[in-house]
C-alpha atoms as a PDB file:
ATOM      1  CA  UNK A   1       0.000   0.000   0.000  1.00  0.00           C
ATOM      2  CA  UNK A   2       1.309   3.250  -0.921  1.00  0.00           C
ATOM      3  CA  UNK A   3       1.630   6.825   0.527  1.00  0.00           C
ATOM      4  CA  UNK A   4      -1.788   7.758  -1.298  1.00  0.00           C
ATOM      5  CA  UNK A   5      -3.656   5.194  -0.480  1.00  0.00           C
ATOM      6  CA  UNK A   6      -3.039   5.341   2.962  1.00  0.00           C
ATOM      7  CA  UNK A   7      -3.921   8.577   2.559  1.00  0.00           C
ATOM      8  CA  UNK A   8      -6.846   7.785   0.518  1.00  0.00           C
ATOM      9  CA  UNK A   9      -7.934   5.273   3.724  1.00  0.00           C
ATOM     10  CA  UNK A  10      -7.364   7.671   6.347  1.00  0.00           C
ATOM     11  CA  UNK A  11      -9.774  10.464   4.420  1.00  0.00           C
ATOM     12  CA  UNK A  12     -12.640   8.030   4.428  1.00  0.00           C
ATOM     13  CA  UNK A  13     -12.193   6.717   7.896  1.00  0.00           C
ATOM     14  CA  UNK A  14     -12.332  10.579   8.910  1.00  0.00           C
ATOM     15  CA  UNK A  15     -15.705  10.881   6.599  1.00  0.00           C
ATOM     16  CA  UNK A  16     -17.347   7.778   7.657  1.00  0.00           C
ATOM     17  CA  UNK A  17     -16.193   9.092  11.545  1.00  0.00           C
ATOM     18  CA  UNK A  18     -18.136  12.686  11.198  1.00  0.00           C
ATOM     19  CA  UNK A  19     -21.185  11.537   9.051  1.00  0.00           C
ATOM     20  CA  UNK A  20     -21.700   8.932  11.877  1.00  0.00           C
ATOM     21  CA  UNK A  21     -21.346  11.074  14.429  1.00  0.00           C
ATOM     22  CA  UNK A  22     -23.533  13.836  12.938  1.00  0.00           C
ATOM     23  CA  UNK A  23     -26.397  10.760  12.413  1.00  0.00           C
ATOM     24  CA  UNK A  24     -26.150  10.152  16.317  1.00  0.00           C
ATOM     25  CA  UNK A  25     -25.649  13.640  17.539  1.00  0.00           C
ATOM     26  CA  UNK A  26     -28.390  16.084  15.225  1.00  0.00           C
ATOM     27  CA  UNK A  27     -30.402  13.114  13.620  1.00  0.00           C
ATOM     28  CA  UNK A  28     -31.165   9.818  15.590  1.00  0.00           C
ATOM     29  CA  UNK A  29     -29.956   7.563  18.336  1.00  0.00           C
ATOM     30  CA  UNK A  30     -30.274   4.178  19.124  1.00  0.00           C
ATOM     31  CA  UNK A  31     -31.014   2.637  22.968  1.00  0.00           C
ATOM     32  CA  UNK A  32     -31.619  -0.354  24.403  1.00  0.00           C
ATOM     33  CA  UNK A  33     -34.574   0.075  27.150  1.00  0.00           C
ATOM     34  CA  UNK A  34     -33.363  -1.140  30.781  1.00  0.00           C
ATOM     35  CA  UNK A  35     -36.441  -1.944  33.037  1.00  0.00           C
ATOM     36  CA  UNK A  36     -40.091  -2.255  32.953  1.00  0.00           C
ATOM     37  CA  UNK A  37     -41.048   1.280  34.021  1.00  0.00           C
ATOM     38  CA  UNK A  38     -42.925   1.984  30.081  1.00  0.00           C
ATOM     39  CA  UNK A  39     -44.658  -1.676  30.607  1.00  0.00           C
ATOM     40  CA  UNK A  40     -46.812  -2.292  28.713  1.00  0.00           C
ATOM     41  CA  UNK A  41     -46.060   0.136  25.821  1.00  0.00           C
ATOM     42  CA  UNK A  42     -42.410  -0.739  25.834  1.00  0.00           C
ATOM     43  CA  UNK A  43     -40.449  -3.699  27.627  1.00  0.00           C
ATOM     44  CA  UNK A  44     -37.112  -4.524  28.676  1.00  0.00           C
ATOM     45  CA  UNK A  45     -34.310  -5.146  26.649  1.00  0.00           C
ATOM     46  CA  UNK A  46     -36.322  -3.798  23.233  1.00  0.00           C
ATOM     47  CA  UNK A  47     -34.346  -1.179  21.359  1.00  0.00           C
ATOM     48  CA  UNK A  48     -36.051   1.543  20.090  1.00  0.00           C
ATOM     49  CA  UNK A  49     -34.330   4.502  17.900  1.00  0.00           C
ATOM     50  CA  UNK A  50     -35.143   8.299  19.106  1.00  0.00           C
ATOM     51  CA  UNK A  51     -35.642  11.109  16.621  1.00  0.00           C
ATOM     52  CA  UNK A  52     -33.096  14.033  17.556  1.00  0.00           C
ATOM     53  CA  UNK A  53     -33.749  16.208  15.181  1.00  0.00           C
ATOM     54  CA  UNK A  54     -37.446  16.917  15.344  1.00  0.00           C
ATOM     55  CA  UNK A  55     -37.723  18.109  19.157  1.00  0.00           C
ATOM     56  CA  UNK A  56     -35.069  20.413  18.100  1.00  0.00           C
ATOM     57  CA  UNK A  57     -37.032  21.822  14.805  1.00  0.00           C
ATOM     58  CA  UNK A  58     -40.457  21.543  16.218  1.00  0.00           C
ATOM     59  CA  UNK A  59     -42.688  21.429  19.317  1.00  0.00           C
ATOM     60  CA  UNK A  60     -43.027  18.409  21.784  1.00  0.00           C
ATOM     61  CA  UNK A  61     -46.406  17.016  21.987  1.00  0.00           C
ATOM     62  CA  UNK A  62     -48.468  15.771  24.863  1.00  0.00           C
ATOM     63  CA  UNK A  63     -48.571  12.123  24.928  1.00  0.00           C
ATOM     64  CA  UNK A  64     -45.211  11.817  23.417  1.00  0.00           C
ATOM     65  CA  UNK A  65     -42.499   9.240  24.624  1.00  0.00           C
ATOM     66  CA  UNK A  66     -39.617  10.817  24.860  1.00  0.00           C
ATOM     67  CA  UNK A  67     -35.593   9.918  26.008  1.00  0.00           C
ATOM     68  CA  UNK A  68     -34.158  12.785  28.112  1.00  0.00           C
ATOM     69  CA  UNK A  69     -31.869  13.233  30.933  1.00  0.00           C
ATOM     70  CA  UNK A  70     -32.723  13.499  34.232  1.00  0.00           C
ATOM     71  CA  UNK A  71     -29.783  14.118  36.550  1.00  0.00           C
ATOM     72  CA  UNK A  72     -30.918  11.968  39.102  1.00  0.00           C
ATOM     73  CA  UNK A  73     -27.519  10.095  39.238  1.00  0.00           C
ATOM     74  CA  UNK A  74     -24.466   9.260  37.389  1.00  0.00           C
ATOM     75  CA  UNK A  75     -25.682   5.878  36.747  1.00  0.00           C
ATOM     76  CA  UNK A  76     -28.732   6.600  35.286  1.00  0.00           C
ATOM     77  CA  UNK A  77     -28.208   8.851  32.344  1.00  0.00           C
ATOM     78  CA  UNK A  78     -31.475   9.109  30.484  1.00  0.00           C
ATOM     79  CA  UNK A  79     -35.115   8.527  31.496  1.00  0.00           C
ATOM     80  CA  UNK A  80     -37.798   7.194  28.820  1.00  0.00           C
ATOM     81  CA  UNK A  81     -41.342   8.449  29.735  1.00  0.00           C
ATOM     82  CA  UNK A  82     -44.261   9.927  27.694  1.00  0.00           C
ATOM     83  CA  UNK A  83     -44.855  13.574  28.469  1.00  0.00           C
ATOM     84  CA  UNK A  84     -47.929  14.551  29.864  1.00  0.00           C
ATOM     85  CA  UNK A  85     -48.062  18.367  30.730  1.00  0.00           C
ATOM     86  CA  UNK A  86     -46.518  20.847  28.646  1.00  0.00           C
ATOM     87  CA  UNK A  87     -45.736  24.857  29.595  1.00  0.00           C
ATOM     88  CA  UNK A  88     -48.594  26.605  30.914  1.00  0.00           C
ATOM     89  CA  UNK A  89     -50.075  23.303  31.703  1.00  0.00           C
ATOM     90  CA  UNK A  90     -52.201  22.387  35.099  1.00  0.00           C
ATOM     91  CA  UNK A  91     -52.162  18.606  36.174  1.00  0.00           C
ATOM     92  CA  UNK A  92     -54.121  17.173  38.888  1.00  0.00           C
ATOM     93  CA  UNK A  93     -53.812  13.920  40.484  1.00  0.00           C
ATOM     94  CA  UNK A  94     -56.607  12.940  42.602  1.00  0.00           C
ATOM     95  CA  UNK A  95     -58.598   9.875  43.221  1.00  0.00           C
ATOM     96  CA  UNK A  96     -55.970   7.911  41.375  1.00  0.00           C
ATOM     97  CA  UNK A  97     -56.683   9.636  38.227  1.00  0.00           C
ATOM     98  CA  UNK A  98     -55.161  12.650  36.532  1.00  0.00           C
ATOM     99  CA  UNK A  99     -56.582  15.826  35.144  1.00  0.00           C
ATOM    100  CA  UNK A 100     -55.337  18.014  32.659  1.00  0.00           C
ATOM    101  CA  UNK A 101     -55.980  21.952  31.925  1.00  0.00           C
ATOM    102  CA  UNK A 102     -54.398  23.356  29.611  1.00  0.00           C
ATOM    103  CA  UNK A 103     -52.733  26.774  29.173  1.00  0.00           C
ATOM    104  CA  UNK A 104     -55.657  29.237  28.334  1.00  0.00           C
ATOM    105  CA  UNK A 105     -58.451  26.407  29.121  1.00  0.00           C
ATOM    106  CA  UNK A 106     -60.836  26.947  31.913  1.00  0.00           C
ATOM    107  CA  UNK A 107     -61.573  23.522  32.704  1.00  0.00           C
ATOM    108  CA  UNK A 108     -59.802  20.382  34.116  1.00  0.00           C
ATOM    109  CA  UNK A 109     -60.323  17.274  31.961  1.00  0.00           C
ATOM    110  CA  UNK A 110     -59.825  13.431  33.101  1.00  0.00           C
ATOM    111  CA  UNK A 111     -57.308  12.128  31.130  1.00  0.00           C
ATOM    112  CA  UNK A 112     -58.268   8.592  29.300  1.00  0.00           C
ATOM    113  CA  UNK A 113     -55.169   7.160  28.928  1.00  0.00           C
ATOM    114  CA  UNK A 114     -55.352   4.005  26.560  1.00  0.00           C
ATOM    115  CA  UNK A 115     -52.183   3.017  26.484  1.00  0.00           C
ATOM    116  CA  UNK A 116     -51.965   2.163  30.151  1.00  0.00           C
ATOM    117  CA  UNK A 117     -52.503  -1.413  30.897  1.00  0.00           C
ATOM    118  CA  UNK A 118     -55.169  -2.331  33.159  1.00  0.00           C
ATOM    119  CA  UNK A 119     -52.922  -2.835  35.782  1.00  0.00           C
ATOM    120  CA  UNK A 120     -52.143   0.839  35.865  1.00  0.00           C
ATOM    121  CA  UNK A 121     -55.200   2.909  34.401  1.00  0.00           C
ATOM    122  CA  UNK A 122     -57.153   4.695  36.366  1.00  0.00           C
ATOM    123  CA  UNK A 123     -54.584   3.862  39.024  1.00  0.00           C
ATOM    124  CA  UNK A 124     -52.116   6.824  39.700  1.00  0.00           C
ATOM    125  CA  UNK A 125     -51.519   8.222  42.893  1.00  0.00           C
ATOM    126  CA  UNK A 126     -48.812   9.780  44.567  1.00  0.00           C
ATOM    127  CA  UNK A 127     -46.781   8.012  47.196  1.00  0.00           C
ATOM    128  CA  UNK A 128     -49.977   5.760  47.798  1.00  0.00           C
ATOM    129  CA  UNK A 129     -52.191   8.687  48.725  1.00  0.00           C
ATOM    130  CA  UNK A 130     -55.696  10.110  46.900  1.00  0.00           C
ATOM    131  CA  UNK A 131     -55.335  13.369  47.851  1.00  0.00           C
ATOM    132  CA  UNK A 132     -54.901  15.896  45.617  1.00  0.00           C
ATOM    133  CA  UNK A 133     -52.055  16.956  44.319  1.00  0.00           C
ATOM    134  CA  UNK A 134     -51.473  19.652  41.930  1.00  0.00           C
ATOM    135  CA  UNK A 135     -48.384  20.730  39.741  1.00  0.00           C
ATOM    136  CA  UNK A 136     -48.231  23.937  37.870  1.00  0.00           C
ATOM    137  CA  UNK A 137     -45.773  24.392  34.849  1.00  0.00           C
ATOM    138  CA  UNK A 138     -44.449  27.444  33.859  1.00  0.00           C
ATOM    139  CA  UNK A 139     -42.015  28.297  30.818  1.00  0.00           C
ATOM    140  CA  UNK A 140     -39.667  25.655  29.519  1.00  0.00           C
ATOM    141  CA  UNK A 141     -41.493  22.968  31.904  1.00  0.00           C
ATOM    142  CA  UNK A 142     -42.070  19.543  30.948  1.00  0.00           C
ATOM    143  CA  UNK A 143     -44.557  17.048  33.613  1.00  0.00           C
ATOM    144  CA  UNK A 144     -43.429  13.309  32.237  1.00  0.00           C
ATOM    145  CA  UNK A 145     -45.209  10.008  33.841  1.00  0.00           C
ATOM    146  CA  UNK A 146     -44.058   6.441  33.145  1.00  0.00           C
ATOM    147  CA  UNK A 147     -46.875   4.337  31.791  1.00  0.00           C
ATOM    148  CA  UNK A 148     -45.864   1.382  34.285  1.00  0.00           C
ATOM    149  CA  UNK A 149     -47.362   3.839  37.185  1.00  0.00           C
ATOM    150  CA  UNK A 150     -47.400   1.394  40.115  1.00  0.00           C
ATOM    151  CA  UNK A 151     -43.959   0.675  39.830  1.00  0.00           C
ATOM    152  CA  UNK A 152     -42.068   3.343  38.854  1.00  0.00           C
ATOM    153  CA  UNK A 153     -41.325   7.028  40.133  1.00  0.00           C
ATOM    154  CA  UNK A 154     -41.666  10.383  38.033  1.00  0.00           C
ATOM    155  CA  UNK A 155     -42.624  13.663  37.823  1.00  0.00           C
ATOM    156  CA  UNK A 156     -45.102  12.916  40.801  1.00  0.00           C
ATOM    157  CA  UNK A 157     -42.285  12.640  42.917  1.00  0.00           C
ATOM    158  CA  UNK A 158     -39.437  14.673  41.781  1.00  0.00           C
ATOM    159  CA  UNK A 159     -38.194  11.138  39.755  1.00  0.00           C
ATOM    160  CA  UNK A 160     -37.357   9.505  43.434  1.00  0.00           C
ATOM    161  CA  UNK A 161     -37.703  12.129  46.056  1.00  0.00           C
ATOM    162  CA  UNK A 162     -38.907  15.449  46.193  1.00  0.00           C
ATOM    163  CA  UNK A 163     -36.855  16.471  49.484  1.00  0.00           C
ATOM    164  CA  UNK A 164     -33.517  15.951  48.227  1.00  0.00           C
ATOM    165  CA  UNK A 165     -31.946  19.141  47.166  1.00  0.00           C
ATOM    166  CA  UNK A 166     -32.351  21.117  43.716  1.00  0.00           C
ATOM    167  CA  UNK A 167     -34.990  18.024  42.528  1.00  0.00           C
ATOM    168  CA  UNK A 168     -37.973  19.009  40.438  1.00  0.00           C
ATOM    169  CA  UNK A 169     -41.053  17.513  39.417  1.00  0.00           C
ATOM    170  CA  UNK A 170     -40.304  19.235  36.161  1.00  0.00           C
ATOM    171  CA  UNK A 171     -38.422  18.617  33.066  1.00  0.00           C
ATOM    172  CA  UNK A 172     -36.672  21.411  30.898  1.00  0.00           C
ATOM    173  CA  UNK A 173     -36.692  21.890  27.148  1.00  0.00           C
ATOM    174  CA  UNK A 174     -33.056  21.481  26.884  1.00  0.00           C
ATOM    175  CA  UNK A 175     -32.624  18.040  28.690  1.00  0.00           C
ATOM    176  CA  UNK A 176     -35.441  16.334  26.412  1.00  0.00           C
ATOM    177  CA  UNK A 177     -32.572  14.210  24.100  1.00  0.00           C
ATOM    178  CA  UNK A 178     -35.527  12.805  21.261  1.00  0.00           C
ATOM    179  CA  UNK A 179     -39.073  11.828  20.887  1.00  0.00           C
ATOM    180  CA  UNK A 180     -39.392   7.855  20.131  1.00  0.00           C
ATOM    181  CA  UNK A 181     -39.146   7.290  16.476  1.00  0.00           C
ATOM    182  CA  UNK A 182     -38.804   3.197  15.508  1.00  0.00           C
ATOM    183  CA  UNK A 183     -39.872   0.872  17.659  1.00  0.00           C
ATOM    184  CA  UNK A 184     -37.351  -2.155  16.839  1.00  0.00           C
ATOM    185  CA  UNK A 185     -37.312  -5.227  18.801  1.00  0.00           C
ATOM    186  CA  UNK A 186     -35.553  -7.769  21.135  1.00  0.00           C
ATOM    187  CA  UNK A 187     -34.114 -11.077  19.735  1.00  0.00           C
ATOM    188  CA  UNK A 188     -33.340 -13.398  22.020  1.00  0.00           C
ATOM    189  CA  UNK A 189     -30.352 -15.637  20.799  1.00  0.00           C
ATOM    190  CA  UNK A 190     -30.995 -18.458  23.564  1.00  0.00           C
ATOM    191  CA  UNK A 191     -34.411 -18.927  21.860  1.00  0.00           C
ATOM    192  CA  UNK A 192     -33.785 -17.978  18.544  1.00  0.00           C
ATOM    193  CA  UNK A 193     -36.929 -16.106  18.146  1.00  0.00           C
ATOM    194  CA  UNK A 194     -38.661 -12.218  19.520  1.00  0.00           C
ATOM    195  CA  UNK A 195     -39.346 -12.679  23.115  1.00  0.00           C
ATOM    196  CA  UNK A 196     -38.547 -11.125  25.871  1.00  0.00           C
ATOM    197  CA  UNK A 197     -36.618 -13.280  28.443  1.00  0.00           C
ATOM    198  CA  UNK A 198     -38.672 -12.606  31.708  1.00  0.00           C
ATOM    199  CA  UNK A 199     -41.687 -11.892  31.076  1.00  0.00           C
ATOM    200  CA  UNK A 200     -41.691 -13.786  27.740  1.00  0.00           C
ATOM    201  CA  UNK A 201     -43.836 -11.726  25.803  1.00  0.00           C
ATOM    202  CA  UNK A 202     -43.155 -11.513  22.054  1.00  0.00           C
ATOM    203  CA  UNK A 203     -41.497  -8.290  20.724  1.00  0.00           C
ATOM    204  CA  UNK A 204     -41.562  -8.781  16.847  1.00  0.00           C
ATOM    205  CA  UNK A 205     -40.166  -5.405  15.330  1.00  0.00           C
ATOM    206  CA  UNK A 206     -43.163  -2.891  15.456  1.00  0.00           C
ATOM    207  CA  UNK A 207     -41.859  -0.414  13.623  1.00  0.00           C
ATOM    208  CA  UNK A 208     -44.042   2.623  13.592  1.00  0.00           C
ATOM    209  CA  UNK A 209     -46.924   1.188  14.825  1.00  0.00           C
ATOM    210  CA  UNK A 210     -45.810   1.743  18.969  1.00  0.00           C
ATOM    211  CA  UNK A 211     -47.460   4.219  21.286  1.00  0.00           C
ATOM    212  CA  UNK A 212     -44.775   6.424  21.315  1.00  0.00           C
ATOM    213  CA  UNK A 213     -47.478   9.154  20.811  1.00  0.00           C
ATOM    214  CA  UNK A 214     -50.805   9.828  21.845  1.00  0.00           C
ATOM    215  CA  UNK A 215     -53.585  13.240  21.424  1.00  0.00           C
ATOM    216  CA  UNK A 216     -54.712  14.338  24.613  1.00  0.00           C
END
């Protein structure tokens, strides 16, 4: 091999390099989901791909799932949950069931949330209690919920616990990281076929057709 096509080698491993990174850092990233806390919308060990480059260009929806950060620890980098409130927003959790006004509405409305399994709709409370409990969102404010509500922690509860220092209930603009975009799937070598290995439920790619939004 000569000088030029080292060269030659060197120039395309620095072009593959920066297209690659510019796919993963302005246009889509892939994750593998740890944990049960979207069951039953999205289980363990499925990987899904996240749309950067949307939430960036254009505004996050109510309903979406979404990836984001949550500086909760240095273990636990990013968060998948669907977003329920956005700025302006009023949510209400009482009775095990949430309400939703929205900015410039008079009104609360109940939220039907069909994507919750039965399990968990009409079953959200906040640490085990049906009192009310109200959270306000001002600018830049995001109020996420996992869909697995009975066993998992959120917005409800400053994403473990509201009394440690400088935790919010609320999510900014700027740590939401993409909005769920392909729904892929899990293949489990040991079997040989899509399923998941606890809970053995099958997860045959699903593409586009995943709850990874919903109109509230």
């Amino acid at each position: 091999m000569d000088k030029k096509e080292v060269l030659d080698f060197f120039k395309d491993l620095i072009v593959i390099f920066v297209i690659v990174f510019l796919i993963r850092y302005f246009l889509a990233m892939p994750f593998q989901i740890n944990g049960q806390s979207m069951y039953s919308s999205y289980y363990d060990k499925e990987f899904i791909i996240v749309d950067r480059l949307s939430s960036h260009l254009w505004d996050i929806n109510r309903g979406d799932v979404i990836v984001f950060k949550p500086h909760v620890s240095a273990d636990k980098e990013y968060f998948l949950k669907r977003i329920i409130g956005l700025p302006g927003d009023k949510i209400k959790i009482e009775d095990w069931e949430v309400y939703l006004k929205k900015a410039w509405y008079v009104n609360y409305e109940k939220l039907d949330e069909k994507y919750l399994n039965d399990e968990n709709k009409w079953y959200t409370f906040v640490g085990g209690s049906k009192a009310a409990h109200n959270y306000n969102l001002w600018e830049n404010q995001y109020f996420v919920m996992w869909d697995n509500r009975n066993h998992s922690t959120d917005s409800r509860e400053c994403f473990s616990s509201c009394s440690i220092e400088w935790r919010s209930n609320f999510i900014w603009a700027e740590d939401i990281t993409g909005h769920v975009f392909l729904d892929l799937w899990y293949f489990n070598f040991n079997k040989f076929k899509f399923v998941q290995p606890n809970l053995w439920i099958d997860t045959t790619p699903r593409w586009f057709d995943s709850p990874s939004s919903f109109e509230y």
